[in-house]
PDB file of N, CA and C in Angstrom:
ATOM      1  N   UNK A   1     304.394  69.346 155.707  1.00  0.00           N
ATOM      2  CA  UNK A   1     305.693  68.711 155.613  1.00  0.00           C
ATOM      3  C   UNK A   1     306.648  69.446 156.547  1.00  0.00           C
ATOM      4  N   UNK A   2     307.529  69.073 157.315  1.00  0.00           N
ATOM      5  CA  UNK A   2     308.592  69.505 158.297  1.00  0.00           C
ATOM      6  C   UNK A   2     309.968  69.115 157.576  1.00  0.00           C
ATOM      7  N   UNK A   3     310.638  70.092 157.722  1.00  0.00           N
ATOM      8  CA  UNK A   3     311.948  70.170 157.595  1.00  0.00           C
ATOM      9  C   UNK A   3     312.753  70.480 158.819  1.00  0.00           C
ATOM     10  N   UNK A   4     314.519  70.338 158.654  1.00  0.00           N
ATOM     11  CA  UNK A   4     314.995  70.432 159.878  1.00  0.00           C
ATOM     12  C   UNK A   4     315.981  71.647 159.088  1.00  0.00           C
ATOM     13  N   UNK A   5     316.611  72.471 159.883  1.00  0.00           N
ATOM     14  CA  UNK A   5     317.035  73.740 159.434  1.00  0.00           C
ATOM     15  C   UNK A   5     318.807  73.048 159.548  1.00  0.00           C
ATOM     16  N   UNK A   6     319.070  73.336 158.928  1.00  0.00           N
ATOM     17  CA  UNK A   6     320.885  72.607 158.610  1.00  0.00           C
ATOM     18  C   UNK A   6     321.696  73.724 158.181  1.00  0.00           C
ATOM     19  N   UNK A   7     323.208  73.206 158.792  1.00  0.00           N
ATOM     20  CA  UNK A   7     324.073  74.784 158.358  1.00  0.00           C
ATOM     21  C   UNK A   7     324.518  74.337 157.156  1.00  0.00           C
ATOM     22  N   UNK A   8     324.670  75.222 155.982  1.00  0.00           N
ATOM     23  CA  UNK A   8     325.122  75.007 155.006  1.00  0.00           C
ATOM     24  C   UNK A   8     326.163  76.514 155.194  1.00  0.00           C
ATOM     25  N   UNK A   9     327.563  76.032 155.146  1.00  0.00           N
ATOM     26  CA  UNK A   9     328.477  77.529 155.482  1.00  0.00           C
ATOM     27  C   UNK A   9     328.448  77.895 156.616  1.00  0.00           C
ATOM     28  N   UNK A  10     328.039  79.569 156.581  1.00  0.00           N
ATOM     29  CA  UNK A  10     328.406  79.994 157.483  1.00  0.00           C
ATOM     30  C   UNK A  10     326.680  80.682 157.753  1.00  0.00           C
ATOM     31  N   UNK A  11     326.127  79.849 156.739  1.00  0.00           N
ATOM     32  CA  UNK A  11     324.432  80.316 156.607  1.00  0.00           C
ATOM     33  C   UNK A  11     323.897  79.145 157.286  1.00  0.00           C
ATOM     34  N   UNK A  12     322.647  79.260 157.716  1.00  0.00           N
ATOM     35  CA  UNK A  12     321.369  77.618 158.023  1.00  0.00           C
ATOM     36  C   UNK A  12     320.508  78.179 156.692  1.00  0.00           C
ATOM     37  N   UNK A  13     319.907  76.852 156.549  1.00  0.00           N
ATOM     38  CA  UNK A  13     319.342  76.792 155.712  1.00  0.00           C
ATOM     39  C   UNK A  13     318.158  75.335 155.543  1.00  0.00           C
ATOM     40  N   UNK A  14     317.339  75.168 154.406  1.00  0.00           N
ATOM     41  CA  UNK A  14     316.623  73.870 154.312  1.00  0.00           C
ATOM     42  C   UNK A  14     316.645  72.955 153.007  1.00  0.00           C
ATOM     43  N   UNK A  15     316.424  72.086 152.597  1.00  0.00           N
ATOM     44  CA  UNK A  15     316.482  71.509 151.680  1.00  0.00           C
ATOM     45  C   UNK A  15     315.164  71.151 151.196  1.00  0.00           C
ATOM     46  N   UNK A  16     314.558  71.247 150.493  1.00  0.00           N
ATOM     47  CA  UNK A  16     312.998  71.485 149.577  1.00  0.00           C
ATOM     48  C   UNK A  16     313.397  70.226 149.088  1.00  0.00           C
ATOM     49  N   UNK A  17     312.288  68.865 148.550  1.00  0.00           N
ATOM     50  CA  UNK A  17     312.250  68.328 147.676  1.00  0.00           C
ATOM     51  C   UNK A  17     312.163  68.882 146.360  1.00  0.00           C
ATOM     52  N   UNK A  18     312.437  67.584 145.264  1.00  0.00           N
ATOM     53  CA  UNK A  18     312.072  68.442 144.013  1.00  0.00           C
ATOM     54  C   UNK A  18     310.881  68.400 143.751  1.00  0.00           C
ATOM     55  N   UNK A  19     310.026  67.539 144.147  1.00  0.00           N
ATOM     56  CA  UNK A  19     308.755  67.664 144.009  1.00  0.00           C
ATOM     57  C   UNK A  19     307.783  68.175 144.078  1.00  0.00           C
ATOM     58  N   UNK A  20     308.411  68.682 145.596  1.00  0.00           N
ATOM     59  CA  UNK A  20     307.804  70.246 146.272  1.00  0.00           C
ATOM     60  C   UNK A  20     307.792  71.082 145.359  1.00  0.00           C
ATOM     61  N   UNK A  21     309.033  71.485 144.913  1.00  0.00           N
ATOM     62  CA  UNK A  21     309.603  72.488 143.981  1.00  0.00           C
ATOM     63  C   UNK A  21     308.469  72.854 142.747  1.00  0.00           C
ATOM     64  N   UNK A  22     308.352  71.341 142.120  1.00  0.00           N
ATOM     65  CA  UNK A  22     307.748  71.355 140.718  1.00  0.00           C
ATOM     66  C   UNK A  22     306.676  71.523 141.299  1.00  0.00           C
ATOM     67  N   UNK A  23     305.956  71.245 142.053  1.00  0.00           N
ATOM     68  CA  UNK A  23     304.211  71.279 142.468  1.00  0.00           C
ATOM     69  C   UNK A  23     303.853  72.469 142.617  1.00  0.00           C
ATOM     70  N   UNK A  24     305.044  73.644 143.591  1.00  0.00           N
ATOM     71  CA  UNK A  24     305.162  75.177 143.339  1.00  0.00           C
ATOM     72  C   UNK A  24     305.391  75.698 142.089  1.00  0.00           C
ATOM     73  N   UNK A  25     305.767  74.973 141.404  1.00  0.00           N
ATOM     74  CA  UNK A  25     306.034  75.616 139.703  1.00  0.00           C
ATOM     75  C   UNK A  25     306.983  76.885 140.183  1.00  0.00           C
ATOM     76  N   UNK A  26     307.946  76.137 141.067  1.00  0.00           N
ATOM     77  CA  UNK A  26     309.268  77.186 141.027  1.00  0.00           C
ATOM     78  C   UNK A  26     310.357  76.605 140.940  1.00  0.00           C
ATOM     79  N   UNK A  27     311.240  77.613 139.784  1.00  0.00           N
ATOM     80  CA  UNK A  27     312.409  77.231 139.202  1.00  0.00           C
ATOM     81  C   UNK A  27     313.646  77.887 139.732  1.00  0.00           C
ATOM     82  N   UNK A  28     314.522  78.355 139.239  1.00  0.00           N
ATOM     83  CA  UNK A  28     315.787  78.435 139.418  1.00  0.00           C
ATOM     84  C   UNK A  28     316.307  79.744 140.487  1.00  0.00           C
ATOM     85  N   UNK A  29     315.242  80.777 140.410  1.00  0.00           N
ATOM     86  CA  UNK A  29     315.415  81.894 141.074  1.00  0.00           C
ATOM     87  C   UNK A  29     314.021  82.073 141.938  1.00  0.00           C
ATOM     88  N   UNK A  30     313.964  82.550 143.305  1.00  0.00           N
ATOM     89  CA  UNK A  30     313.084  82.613 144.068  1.00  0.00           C
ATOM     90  C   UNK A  30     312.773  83.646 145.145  1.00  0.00           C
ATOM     91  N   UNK A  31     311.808  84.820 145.324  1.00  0.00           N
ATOM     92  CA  UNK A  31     312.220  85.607 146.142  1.00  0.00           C
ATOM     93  C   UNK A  31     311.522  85.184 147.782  1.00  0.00           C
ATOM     94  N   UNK A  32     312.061  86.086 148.466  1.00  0.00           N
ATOM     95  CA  UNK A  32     311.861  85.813 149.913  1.00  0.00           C
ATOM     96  C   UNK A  32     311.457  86.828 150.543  1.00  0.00           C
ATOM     97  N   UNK A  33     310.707  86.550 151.499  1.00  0.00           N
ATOM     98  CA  UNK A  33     310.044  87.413 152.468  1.00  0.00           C
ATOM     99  C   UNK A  33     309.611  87.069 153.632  1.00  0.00           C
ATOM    100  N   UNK A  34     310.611  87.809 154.823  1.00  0.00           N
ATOM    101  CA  UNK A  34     310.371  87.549 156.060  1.00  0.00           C
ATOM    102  C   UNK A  34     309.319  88.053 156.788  1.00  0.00           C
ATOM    103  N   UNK A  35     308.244  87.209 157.706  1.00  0.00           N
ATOM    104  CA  UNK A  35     307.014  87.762 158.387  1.00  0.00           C
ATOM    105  C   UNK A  35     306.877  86.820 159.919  1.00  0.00           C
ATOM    106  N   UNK A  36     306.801  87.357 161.112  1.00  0.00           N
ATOM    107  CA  UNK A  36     307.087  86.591 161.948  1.00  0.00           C
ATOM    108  C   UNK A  36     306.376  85.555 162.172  1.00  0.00           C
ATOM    109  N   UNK A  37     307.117  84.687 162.722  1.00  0.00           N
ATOM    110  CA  UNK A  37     306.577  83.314 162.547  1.00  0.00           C
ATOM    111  C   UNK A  37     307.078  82.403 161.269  1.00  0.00           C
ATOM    112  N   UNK A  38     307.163  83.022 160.072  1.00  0.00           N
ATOM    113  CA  UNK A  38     307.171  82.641 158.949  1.00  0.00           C
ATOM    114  C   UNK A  38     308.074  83.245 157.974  1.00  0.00           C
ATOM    115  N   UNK A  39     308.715  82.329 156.757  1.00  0.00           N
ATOM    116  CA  UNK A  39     309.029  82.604 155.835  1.00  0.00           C
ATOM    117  C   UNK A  39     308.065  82.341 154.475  1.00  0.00           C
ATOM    118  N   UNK A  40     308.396  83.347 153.803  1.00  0.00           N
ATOM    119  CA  UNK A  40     307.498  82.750 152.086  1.00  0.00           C
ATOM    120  C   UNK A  40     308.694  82.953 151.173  1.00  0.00           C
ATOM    121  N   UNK A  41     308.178  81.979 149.961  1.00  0.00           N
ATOM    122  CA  UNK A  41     309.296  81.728 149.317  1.00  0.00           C
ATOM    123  C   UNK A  41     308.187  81.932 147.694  1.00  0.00           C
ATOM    124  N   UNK A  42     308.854  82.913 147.126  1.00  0.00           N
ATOM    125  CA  UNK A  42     307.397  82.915 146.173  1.00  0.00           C
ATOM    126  C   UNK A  42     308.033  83.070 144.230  1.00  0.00           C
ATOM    127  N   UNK A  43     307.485  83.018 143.294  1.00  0.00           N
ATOM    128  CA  UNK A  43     308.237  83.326 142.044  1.00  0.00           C
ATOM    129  C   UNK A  43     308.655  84.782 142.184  1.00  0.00           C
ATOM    130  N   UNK A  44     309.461  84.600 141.188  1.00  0.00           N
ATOM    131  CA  UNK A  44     310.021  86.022 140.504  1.00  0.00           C
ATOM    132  C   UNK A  44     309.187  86.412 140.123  1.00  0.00           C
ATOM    133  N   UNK A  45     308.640  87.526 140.384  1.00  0.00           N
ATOM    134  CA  UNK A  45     307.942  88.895 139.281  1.00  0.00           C
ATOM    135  C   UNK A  45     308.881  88.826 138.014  1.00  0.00           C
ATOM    136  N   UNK A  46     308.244  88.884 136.226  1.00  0.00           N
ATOM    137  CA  UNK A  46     308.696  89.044 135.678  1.00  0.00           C
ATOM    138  C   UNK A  46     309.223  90.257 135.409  1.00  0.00           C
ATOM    139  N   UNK A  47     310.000  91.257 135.102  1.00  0.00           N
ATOM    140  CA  UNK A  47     310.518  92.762 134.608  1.00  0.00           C
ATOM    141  C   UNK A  47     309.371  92.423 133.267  1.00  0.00           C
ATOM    142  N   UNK A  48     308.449  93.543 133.902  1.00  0.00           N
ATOM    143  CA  UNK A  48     307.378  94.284 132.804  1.00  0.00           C
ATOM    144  C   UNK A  48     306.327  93.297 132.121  1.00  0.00           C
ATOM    145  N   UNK A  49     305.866  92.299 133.375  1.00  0.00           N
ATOM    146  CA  UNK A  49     304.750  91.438 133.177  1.00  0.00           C
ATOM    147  C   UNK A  49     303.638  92.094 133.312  1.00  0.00           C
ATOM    148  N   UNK A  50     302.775  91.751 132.357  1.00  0.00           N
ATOM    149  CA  UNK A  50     301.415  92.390 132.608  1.00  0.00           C
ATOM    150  C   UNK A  50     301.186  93.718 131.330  1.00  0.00           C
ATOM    151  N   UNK A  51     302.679  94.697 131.539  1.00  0.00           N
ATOM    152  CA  UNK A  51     302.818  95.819 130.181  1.00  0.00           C
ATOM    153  C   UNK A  51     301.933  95.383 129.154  1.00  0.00           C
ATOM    154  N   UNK A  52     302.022  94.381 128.434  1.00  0.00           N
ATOM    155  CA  UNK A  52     301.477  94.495 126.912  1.00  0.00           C
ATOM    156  C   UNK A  52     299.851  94.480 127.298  1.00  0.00           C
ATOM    157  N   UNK A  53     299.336  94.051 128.062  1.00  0.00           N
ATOM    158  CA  UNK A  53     297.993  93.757 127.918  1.00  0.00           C
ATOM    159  C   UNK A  53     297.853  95.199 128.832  1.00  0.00           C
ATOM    160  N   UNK A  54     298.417  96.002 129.401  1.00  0.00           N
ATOM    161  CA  UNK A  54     297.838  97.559 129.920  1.00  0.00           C
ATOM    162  C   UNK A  54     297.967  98.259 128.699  1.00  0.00           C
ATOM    163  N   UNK A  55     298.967  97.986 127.610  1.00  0.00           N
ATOM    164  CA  UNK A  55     299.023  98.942 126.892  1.00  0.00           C
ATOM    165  C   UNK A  55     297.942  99.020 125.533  1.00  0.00           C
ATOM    166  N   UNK A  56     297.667  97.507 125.588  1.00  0.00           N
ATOM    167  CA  UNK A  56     296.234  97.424 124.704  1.00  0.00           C
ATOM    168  C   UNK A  56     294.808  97.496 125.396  1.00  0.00           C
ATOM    169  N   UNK A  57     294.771  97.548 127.052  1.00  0.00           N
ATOM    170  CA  UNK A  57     293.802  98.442 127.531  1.00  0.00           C
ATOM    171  C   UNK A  57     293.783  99.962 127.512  1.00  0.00           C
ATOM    172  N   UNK A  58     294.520 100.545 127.422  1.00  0.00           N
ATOM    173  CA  UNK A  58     295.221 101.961 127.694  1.00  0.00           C
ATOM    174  C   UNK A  58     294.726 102.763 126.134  1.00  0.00           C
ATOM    175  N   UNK A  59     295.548 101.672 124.895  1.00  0.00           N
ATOM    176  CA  UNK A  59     294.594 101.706 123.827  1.00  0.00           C
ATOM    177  C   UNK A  59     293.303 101.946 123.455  1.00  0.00           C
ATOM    178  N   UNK A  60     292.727 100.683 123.592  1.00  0.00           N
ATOM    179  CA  UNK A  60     291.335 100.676 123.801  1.00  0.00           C
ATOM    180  C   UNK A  60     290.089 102.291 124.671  1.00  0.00           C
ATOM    181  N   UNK A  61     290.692 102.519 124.822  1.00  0.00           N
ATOM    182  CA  UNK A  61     290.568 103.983 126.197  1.00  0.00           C
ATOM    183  C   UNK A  61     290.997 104.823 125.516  1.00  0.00           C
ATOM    184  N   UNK A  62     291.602 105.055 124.363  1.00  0.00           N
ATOM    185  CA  UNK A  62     292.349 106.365 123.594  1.00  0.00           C
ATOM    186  C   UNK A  62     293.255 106.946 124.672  1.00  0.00           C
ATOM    187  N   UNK A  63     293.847 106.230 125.846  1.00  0.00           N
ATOM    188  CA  UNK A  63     294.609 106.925 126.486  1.00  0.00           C
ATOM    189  C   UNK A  63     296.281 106.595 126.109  1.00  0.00           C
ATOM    190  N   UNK A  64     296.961 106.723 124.938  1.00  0.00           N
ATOM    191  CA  UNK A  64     298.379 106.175 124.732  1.00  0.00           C
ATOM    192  C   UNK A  64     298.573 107.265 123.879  1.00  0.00           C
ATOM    193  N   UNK A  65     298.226 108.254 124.134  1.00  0.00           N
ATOM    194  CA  UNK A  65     298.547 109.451 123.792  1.00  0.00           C
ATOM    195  C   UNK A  65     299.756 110.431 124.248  1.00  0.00           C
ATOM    196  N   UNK A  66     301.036 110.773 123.095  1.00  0.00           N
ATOM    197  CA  UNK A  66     301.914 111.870 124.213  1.00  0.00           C
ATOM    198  C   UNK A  66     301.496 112.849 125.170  1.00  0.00           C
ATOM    199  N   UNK A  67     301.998 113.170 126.326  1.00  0.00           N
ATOM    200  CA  UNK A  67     301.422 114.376 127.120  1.00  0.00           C
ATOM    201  C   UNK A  67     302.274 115.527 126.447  1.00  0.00           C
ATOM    202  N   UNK A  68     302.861 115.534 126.265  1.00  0.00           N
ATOM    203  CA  UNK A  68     303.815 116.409 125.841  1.00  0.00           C
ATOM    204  C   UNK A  68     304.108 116.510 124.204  1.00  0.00           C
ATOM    205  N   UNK A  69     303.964 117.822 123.150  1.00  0.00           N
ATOM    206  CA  UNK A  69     304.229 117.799 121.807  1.00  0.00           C
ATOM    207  C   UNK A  69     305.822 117.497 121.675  1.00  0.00           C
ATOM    208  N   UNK A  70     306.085 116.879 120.561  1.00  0.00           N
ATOM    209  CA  UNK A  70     307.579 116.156 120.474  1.00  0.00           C
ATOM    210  C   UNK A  70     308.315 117.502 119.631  1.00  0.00           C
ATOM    211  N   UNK A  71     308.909 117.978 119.555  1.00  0.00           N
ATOM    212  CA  UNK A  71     309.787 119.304 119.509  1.00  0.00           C
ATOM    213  C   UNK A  71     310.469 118.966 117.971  1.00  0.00           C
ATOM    214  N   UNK A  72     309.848 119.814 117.186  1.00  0.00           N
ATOM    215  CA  UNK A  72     310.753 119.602 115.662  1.00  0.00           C
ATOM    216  C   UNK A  72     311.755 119.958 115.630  1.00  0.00           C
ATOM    217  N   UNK A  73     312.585 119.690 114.770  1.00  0.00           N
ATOM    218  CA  UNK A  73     313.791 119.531 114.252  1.00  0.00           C
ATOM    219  C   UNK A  73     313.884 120.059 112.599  1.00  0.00           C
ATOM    220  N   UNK A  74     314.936 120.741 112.503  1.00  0.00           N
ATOM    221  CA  UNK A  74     315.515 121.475 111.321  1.00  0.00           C
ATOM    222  C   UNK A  74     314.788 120.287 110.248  1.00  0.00           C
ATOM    223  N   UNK A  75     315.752 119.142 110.837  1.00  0.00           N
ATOM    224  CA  UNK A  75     316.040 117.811 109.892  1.00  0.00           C
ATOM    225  C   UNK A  75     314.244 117.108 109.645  1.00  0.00           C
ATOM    226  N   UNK A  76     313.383 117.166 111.153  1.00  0.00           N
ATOM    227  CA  UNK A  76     312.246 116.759 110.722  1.00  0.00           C
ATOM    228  C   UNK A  76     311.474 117.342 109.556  1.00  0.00           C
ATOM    229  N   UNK A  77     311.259 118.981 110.169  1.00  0.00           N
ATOM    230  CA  UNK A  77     310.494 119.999 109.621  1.00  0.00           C
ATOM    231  C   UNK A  77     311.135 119.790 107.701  1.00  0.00           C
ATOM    232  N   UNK A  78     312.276 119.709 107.046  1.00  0.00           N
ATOM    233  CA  UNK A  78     312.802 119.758 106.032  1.00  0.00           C
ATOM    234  C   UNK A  78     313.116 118.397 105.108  1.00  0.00           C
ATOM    235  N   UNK A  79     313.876 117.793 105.981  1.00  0.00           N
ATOM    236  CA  UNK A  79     314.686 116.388 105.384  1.00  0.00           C
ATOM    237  C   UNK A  79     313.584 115.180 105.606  1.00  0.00           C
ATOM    238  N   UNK A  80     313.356 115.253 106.688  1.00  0.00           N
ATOM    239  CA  UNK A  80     312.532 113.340 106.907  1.00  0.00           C
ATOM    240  C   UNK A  80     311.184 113.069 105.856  1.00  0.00           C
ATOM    241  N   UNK A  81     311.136 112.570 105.360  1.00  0.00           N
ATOM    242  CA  UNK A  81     310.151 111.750 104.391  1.00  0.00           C
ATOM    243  C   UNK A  81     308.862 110.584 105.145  1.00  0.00           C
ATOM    244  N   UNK A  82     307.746 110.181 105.465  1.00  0.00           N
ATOM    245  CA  UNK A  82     307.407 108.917 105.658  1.00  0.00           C
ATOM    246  C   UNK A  82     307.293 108.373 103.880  1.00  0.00           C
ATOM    247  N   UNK A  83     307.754 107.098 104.262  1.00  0.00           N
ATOM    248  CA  UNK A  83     306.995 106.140 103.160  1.00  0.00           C
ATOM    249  C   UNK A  83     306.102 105.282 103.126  1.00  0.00           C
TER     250      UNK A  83
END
């Protein structure tokens, strides 16, 4: 498909069908990346996609272990209870 590059402002820019759009299964936010010759236009990375299923591999591995001992406290060592 060809597009023609149009000024929108003080920017150029293109206009995507929506069809295009939906067939990419991209919505409202989109990142970009310049490579010569070419632009890509690709989804958002979610913030911390993928986490839950490393942390039940990581599990699985006995590796979700502190590196470090957690430092008692007056209040732990005396006052705190589990129930």
């Amino acid at each position: 498909m060809k597009a023609h590059i149009v000024r929108i402002g003080n920017s150029r820019g293109i206009r995507l069908p929506k069809t295009l759009l939906q067939e990419a299964q991209l919505e409202d936010e989109v990142e970009l990346q310049a490579e010569p010759g070419r632009i890509l236009i690709s989804k958002t990375a979610q913030p911390r996609a993928g986490w839950a299923e490393a942390a039940r591999r990581m599990r699985a591995r006995g590796e979700d272990r502190l590196l470090d001992p957690l430092p008692q406290t007056r209040f732990e060592k005396e006052e705190w209870k589990w129930r």
